[in-house]
N, C-alpha and C. Protein backbone atom coordinates (compact mmCIF):
# COMPACT_ATOMS: atom_id res chain seq x y z
N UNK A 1 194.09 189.64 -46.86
CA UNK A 1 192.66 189.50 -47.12
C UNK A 1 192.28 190.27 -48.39
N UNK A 2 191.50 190.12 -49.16
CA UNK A 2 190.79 190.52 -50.30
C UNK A 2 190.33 191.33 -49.90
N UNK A 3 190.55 192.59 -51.18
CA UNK A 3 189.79 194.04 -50.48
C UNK A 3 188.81 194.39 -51.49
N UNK A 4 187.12 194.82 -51.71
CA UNK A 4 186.95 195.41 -52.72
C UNK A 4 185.80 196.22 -52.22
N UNK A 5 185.73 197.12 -52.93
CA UNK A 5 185.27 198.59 -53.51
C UNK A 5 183.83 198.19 -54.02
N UNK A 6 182.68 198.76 -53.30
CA UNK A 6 181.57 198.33 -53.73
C UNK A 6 180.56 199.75 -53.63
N UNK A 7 179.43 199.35 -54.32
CA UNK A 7 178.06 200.08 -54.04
C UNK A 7 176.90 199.08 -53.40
N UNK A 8 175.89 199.86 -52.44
CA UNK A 8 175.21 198.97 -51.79
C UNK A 8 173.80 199.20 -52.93
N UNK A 9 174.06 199.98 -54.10
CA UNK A 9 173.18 199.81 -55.11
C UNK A 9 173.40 199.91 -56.31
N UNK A 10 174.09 198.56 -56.50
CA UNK A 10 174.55 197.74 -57.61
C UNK A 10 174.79 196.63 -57.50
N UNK A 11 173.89 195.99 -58.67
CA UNK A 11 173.60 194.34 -59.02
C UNK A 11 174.84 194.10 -58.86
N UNK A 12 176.02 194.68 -59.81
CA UNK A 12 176.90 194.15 -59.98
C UNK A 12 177.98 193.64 -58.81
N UNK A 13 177.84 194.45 -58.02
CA UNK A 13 178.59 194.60 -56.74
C UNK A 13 178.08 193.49 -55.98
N UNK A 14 176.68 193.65 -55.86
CA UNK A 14 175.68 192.19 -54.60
C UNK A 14 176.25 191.18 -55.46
N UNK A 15 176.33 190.83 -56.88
CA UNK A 15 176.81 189.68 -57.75
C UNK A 15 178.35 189.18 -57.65
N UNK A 16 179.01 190.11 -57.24
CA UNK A 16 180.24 189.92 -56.75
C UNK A 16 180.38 189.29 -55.01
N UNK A 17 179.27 189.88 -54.21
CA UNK A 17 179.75 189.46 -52.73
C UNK A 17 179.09 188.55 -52.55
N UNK A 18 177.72 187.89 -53.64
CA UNK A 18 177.14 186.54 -53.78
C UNK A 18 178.58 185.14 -54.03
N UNK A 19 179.19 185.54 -54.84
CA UNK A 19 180.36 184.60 -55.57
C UNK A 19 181.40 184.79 -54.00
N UNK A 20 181.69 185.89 -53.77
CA UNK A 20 182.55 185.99 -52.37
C UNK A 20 182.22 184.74 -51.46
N UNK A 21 181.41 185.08 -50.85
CA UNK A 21 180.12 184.09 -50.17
C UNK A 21 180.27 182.53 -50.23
N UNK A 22 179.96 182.69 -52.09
CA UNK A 22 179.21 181.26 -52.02
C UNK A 22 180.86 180.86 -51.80
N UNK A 23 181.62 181.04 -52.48
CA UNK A 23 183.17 180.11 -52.23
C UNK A 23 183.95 180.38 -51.18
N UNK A 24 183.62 181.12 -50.26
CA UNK A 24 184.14 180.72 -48.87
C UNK A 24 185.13 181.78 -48.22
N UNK A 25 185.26 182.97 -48.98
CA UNK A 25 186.61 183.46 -49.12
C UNK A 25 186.25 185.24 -48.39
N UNK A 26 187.13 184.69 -47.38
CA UNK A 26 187.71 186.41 -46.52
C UNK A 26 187.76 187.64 -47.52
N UNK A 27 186.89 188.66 -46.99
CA UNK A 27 186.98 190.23 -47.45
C UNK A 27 186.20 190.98 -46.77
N UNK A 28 187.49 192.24 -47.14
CA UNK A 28 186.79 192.95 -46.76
C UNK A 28 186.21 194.43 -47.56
N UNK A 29 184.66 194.55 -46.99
CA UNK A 29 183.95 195.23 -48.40
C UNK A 29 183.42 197.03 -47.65
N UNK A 30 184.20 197.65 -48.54
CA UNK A 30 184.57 198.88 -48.37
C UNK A 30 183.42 199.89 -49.56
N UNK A 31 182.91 201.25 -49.22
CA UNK A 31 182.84 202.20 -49.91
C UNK A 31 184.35 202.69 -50.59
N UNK A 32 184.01 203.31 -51.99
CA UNK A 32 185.39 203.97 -51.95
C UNK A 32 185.06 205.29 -51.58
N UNK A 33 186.75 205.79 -51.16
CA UNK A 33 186.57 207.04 -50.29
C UNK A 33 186.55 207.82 -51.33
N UNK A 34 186.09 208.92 -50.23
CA UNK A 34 185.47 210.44 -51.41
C UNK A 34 183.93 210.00 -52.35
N UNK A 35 183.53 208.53 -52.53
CA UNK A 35 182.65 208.00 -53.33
C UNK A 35 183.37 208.02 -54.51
N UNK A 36 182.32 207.54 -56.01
CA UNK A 36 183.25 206.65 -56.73
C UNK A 36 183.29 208.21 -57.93
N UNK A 37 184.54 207.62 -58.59
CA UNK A 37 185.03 208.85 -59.46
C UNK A 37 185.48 210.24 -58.62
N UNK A 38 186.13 209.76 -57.07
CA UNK A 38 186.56 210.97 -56.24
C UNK A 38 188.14 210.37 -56.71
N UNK A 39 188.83 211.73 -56.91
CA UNK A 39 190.25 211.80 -56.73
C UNK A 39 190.81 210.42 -56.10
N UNK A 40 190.74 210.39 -54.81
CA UNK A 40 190.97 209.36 -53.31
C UNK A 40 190.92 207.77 -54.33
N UNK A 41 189.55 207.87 -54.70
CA UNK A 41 189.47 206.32 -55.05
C UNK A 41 190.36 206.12 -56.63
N UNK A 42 189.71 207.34 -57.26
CA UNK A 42 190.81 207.38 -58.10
C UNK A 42 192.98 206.92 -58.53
N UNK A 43 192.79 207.27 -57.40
CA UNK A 43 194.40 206.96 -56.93
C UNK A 43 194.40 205.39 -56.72
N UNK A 44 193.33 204.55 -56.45
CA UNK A 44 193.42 203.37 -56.05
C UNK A 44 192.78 202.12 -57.35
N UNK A 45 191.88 203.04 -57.86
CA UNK A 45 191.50 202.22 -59.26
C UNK A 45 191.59 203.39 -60.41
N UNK A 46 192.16 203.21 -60.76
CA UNK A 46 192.32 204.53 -62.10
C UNK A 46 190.99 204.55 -62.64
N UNK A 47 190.64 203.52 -63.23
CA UNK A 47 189.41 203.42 -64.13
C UNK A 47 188.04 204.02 -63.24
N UNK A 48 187.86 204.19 -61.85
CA UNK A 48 186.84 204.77 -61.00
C UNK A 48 185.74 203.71 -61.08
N UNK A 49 186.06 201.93 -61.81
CA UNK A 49 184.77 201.25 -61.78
C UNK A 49 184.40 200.57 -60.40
N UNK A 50 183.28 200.50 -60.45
CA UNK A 50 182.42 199.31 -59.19
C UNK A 50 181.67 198.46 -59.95
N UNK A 51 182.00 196.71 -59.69
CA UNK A 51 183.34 196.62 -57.99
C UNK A 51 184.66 196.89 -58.66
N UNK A 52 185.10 196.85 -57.49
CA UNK A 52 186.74 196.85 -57.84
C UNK A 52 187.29 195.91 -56.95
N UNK A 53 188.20 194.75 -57.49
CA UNK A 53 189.00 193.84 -56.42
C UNK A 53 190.60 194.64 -55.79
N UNK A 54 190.83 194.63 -55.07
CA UNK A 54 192.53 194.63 -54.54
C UNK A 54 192.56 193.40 -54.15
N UNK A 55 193.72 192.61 -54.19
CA UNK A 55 194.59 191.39 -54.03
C UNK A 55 195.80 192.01 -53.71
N UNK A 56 196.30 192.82 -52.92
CA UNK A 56 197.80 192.46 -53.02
C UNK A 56 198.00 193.98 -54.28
N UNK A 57 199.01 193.74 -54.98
CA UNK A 57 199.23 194.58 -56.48
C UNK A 57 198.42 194.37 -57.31
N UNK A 58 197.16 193.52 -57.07
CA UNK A 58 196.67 193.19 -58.33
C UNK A 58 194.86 194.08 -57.76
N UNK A 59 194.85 195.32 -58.41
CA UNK A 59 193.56 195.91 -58.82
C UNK A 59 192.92 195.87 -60.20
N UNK A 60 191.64 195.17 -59.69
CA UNK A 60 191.00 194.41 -61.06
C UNK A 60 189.63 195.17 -61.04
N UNK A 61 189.16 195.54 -62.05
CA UNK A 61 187.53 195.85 -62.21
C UNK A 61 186.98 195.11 -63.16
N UNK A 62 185.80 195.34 -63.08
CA UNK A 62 184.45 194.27 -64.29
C UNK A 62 183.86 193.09 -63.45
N UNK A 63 182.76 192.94 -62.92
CA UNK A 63 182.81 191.78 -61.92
C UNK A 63 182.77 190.50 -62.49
N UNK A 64 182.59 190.54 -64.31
CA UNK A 64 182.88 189.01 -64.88
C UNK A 64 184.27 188.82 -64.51
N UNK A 65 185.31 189.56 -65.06
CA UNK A 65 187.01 189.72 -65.01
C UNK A 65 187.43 189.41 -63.29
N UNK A 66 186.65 190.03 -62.66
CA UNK A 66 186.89 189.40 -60.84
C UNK A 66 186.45 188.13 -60.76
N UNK A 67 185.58 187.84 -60.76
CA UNK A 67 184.53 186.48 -61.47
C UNK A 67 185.62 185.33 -61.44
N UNK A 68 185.91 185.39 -62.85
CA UNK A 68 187.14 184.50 -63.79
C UNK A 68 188.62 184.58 -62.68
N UNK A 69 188.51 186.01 -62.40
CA UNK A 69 190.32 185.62 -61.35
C UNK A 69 189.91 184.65 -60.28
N UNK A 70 189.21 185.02 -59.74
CA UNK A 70 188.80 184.11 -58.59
C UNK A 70 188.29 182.91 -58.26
N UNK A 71 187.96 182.56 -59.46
CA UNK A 71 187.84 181.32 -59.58
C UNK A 71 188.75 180.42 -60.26
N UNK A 72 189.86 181.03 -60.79
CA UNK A 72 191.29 180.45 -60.84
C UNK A 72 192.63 180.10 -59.56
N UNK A 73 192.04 181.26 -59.17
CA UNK A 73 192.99 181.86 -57.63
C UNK A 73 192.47 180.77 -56.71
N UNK A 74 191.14 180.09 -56.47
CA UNK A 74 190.86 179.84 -55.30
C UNK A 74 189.71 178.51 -56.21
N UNK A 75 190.11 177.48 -56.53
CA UNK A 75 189.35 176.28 -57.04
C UNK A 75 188.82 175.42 -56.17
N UNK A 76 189.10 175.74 -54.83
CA UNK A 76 188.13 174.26 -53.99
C UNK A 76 186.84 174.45 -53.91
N UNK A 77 186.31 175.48 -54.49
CA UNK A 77 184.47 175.43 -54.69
C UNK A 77 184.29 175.69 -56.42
N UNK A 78 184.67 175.20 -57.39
CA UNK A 78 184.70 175.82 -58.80
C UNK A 78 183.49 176.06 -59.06
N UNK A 79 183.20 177.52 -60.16
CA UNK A 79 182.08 178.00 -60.13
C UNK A 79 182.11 177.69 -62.38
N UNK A 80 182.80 177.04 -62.27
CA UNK A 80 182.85 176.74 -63.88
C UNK A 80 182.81 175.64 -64.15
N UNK A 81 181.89 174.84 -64.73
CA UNK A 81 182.21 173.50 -64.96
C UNK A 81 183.60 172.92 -65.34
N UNK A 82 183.41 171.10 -65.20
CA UNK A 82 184.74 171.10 -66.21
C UNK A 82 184.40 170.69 -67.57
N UNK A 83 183.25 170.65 -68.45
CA UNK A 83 183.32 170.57 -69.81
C UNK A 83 183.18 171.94 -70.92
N UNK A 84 183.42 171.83 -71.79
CA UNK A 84 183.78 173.11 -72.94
C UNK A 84 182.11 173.67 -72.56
N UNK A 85 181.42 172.74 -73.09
CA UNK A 85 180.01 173.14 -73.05
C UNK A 85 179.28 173.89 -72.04
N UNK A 86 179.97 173.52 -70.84
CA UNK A 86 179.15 173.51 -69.44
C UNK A 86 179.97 175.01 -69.06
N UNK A 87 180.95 175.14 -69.57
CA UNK A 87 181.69 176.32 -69.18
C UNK A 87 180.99 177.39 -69.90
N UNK A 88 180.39 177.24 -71.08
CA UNK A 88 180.19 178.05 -72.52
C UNK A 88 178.68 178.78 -71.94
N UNK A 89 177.98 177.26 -71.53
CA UNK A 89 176.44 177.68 -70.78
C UNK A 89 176.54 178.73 -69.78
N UNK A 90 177.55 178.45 -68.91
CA UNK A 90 177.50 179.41 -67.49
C UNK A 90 177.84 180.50 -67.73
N UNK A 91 178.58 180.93 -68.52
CA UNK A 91 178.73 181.92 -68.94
C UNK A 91 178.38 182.93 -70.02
N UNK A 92 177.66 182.50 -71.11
CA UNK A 92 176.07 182.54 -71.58
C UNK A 92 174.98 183.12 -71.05
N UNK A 93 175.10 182.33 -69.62
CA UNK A 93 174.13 182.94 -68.48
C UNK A 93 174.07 184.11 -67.57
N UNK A 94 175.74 184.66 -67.74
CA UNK A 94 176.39 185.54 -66.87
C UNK A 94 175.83 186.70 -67.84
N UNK A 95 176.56 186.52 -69.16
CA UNK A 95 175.88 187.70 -69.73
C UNK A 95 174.70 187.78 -70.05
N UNK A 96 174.02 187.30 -70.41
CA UNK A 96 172.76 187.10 -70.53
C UNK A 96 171.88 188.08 -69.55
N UNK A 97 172.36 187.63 -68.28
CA UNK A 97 171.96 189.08 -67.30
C UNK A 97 172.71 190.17 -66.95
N UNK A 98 173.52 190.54 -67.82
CA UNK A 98 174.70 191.35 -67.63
C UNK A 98 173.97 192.34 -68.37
N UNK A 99 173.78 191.73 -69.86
CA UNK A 99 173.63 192.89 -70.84
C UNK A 99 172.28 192.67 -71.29
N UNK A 100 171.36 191.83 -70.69
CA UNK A 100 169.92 191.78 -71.47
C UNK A 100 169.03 192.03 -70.43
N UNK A 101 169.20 191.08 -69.52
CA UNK A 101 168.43 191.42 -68.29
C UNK A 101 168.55 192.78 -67.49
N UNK A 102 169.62 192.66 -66.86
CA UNK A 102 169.69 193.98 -66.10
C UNK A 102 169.23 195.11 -66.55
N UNK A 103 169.39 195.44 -68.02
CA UNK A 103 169.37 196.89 -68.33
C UNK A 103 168.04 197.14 -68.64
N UNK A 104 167.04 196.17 -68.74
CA UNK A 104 165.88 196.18 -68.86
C UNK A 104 165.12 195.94 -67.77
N UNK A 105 165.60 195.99 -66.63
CA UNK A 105 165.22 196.46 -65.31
C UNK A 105 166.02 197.68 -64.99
N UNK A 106 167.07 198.05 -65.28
CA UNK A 106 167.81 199.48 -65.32
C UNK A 106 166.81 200.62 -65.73
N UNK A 107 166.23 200.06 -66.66
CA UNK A 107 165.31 201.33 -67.04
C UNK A 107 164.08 201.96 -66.31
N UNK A 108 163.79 201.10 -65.15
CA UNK A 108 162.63 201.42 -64.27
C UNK A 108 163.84 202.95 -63.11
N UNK A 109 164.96 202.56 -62.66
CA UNK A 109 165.40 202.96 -61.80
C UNK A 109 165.38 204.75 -61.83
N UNK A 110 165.53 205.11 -62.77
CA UNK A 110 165.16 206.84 -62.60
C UNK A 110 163.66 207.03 -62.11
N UNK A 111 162.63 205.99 -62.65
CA UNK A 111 161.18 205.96 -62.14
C UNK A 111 161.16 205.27 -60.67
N UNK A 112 161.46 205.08 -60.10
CA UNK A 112 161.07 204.65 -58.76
C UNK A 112 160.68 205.28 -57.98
N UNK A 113 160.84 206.66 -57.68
CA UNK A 113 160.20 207.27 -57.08
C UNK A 113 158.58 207.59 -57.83
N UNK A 114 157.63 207.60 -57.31
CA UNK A 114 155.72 207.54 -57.55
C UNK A 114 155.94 209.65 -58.44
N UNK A 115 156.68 210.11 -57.70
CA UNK A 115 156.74 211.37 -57.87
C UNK A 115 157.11 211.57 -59.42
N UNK A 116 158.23 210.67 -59.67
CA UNK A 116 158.75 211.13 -61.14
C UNK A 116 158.66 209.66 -61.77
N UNK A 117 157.21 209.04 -61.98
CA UNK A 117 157.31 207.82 -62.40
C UNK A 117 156.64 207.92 -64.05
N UNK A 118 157.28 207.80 -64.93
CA UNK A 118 156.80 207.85 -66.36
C UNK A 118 155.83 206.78 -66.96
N UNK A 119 154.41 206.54 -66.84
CA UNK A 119 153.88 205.68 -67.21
C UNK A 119 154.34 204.84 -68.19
N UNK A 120 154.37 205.73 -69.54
CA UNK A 120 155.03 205.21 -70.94
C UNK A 120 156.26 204.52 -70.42
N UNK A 121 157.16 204.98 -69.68
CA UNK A 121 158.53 204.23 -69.53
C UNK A 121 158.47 202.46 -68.96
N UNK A 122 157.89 203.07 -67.82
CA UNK A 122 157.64 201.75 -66.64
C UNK A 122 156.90 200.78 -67.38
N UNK A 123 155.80 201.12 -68.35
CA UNK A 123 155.12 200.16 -69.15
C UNK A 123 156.24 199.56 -70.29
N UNK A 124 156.81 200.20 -70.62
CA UNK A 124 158.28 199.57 -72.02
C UNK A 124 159.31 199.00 -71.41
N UNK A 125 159.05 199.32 -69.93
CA UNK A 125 160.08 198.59 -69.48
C UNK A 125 159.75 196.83 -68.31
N UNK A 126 158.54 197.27 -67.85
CA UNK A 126 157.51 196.25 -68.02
C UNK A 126 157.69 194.84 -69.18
N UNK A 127 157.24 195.31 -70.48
CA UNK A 127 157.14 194.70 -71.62
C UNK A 127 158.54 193.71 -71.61
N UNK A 128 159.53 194.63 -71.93
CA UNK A 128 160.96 194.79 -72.26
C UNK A 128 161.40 193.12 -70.52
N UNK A 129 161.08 193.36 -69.73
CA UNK A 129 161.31 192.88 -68.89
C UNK A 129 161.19 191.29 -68.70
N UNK A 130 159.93 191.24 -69.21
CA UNK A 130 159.04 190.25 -69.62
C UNK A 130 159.24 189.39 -70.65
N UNK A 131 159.72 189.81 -71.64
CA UNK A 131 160.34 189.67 -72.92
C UNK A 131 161.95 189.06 -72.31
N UNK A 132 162.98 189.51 -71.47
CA UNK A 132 163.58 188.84 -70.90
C UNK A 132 163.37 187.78 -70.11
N UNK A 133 162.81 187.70 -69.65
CA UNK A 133 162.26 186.39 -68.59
C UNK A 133 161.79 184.87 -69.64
N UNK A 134 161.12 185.48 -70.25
CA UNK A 134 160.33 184.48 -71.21
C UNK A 134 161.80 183.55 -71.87
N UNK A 135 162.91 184.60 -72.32
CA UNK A 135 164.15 184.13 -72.70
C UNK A 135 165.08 183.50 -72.12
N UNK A 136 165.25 183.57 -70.78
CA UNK A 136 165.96 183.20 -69.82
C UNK A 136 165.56 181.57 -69.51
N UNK A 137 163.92 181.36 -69.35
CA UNK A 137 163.10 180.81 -69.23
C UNK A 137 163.66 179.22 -70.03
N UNK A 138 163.47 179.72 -71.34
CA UNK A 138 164.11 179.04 -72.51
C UNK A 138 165.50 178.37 -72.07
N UNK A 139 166.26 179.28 -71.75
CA UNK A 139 167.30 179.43 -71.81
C UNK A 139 167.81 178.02 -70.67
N UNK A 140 167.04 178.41 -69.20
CA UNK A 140 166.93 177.46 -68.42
C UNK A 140 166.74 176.21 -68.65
N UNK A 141 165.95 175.79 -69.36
CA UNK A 141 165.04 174.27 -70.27
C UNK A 141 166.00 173.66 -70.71
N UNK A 142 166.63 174.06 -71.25
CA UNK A 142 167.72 173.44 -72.43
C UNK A 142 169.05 173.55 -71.86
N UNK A 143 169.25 173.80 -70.61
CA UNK A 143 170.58 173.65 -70.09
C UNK A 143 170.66 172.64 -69.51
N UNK A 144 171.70 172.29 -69.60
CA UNK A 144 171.92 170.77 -68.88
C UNK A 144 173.04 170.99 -67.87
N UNK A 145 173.61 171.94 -67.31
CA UNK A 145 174.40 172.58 -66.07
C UNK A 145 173.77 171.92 -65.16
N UNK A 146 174.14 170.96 -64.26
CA UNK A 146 174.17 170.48 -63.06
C UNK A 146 173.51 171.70 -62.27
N UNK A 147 172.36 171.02 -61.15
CA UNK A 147 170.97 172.21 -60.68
C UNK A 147 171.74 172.55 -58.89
N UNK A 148 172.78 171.33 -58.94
CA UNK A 148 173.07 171.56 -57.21
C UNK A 148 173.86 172.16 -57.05
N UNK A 149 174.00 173.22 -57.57
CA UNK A 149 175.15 174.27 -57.37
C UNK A 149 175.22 175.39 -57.66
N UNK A 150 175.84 176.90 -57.32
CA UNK A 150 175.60 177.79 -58.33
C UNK A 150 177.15 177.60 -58.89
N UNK A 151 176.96 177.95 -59.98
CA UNK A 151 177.49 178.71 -60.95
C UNK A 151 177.79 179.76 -61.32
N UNK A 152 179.03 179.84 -62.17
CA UNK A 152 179.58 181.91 -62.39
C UNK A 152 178.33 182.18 -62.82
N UNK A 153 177.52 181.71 -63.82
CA UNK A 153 176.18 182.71 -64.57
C UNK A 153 175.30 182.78 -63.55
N UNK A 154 175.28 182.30 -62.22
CA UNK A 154 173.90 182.24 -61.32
C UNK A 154 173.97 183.72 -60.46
N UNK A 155 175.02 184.54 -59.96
CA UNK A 155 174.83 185.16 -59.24
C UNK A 155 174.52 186.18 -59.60
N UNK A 156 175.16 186.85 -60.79
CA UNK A 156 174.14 188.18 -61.65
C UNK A 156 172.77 187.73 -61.72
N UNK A 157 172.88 186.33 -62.61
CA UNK A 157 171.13 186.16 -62.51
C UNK A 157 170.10 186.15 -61.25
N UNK A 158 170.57 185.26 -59.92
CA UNK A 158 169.66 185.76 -59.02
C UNK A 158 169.67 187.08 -58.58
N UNK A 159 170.60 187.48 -58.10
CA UNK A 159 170.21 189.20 -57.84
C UNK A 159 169.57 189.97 -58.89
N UNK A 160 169.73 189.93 -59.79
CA UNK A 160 168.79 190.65 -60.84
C UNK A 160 167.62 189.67 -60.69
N UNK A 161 166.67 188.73 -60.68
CA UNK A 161 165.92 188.44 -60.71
C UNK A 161 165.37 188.85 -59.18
N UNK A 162 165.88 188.80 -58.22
CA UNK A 162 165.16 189.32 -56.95
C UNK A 162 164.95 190.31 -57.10
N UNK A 163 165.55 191.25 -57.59
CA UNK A 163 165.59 192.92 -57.80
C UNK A 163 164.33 193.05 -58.51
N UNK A 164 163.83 192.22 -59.34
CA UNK A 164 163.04 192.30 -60.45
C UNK A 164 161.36 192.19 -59.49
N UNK A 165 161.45 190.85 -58.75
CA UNK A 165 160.65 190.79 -57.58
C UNK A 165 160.36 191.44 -56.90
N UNK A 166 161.21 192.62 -56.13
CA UNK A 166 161.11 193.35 -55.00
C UNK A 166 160.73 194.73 -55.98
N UNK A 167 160.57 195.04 -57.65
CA UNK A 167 159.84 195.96 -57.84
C UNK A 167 158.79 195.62 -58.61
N UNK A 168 158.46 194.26 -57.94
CA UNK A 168 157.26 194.22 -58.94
C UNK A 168 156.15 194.18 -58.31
N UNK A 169 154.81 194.94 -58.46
CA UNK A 169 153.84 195.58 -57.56
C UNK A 169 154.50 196.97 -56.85
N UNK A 170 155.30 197.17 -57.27
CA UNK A 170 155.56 198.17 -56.40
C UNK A 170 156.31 199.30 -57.18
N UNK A 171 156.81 199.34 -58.41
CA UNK A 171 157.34 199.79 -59.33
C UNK A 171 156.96 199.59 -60.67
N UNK A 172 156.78 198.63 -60.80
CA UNK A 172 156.00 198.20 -62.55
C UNK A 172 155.47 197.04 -61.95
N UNK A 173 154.22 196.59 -62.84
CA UNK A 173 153.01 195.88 -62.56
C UNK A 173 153.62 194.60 -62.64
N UNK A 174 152.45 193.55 -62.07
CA UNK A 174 152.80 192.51 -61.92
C UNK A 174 153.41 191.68 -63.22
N UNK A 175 153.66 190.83 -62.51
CA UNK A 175 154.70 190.10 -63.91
C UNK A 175 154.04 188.17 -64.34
N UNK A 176 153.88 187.65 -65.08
CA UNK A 176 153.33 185.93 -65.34
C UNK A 176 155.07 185.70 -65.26
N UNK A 177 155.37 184.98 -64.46
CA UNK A 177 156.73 184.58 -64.31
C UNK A 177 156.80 183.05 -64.64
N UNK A 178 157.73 183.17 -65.31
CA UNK A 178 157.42 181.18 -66.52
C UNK A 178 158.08 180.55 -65.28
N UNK A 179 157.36 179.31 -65.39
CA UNK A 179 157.53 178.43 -64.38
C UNK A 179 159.29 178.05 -64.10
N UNK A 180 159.63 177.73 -65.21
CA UNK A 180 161.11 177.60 -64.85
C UNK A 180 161.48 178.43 -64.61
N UNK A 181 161.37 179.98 -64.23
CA UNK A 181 162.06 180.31 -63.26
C UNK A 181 161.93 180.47 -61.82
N UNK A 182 160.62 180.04 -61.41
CA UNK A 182 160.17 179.57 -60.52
C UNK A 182 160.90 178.59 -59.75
N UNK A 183 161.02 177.60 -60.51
CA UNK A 183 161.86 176.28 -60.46
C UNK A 183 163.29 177.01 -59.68
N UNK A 184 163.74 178.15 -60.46
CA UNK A 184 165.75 177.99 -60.96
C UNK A 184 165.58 178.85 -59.60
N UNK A 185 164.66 179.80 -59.24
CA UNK A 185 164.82 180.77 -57.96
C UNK A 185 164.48 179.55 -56.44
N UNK A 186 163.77 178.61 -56.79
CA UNK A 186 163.07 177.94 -55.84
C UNK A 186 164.98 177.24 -55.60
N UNK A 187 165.58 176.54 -56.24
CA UNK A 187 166.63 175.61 -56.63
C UNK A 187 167.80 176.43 -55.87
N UNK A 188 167.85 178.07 -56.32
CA UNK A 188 168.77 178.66 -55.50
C UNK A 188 168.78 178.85 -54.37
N UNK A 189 167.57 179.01 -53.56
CA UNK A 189 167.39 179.17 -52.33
C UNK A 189 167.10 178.11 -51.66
N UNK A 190 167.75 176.75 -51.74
CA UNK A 190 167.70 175.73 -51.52
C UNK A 190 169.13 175.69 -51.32
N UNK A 191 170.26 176.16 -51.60
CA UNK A 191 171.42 176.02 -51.49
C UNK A 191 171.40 177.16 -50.17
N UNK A 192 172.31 176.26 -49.23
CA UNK A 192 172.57 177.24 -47.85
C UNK A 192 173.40 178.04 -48.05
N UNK A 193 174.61 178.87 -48.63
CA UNK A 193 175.24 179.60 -48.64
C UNK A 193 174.81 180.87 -49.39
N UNK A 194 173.88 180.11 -50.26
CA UNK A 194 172.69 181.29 -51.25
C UNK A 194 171.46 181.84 -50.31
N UNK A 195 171.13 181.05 -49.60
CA UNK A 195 170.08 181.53 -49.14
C UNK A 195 170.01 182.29 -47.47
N UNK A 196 171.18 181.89 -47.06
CA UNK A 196 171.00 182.79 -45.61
C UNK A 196 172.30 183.76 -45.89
N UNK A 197 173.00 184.33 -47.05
CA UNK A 197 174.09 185.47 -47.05
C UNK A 197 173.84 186.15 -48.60
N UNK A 198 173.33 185.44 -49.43
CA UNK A 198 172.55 186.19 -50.84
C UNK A 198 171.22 187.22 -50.66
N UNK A 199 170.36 186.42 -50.54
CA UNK A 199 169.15 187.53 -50.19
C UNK A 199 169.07 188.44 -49.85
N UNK A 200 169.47 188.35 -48.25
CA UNK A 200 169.82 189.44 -47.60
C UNK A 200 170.34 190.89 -48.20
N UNK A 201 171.37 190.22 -48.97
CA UNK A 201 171.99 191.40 -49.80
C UNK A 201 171.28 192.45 -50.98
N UNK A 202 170.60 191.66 -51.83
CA UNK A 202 169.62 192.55 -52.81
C UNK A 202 168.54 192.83 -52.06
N UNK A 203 168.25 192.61 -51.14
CA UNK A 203 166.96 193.45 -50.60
C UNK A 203 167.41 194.09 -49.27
N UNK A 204 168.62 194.23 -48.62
CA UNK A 204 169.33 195.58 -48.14
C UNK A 204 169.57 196.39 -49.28
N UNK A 205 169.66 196.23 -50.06
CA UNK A 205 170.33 197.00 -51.59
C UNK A 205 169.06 197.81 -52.24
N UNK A 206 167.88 196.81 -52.04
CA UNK A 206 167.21 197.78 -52.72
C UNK A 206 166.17 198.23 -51.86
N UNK A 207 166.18 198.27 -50.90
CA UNK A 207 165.32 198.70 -49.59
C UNK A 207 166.29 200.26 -48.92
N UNK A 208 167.33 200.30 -49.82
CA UNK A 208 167.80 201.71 -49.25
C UNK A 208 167.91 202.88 -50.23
């Protein structure tokens, strides 16, 4: 069975047991011991990242790099198209919320508590947030990726977009959310494997 190494607060990790999920596939999902960067786990992933896959001899980190193995390893649900283009988009999309989105909701997370909440911050990161969405938005319009399915770029993107939801009113102010993504969140939760074992997960995640 597939073993990996997670945090119950990290996108990256819920983005990994979303892809677990959606393709069908046995694991089992562990803290690392001692917590992460302890000696213990150390011995088991040198690098100390989350997630971390075990297969067997094969310990992998980066959840795009788990992503890509696993969807080589195990093709009867493919999460990559089969054209150059369609492959290029989905993954476009992966980073896209890897390195634009997320970290511009990353920046609220030292403010979440009301106690140590930085107006100036939560407002730039507000902005900053918004300014992603609007892009994504775009981004959505002009893709032509087949809508009945997810995709490698979908599962960073919905968990970061729920995450984004579950602090909004409640962490930084409300948000005008462009209709297409309305659409692309409405579209995901329309798929049964997304919607009764995904959700669940980013809002245990960020409810603790």
């Amino acid at each position: 069975m597939l073993r990996i190494y997670t945090s119950d607060h990290s996108l990256y990790c819920a983005k990994l047991r979303i892809l677990l999920r959606h393709k069908g596939l046995r694991f089992e999902d562990l803290q690392p011991p001692g917590g992460g960067g302890s000696p213990d786990y150390l011995s088991i992933v040198p690098s100390g990242n989350l997630p971390a896959l075990v297969d067997g001899d094969l310990v992998l980190t980066d959840s795009e790099a788990i992503a890509e193995y696993l969807d080589e390893k195990y093709p009867a649900i493919p999460m990559l198209p089969d054209t150059l283009t369609g492959r290029a988009r989905s993954r476009e999309r992966s980073r896209f919320a890897d390195t634009r989105l997320e970290p511009a909701l990353r920046l609220t997370f030292p403010h979440v508590s009301p106690y140590r909440r930085d107006p100036q911050v939560i407002g730039d990161a507000h902005a900053l947030i918004l300014k992603r969405l609007v892009a994504l938005a775009k981004m959505l319009n002009i893709s032509d990726l087949p809508r009945d399915t997810l995709w490698m770029g979908d599962p960073g993107t919905i968990v970061t977009l729920e995450w984004i939801d579950l602090f909004e009113g409640v962490v930084i102010p409300m948000l005008d959310w462009p209709e297409a993504l309305t659409i692309y969140r409405h579209r995901c939760c329309s798929i049964r494997r997304c919607e009764t074992n995904c959700w669940p997960i980013s809002r245990r995640c960020c409810a603790t």
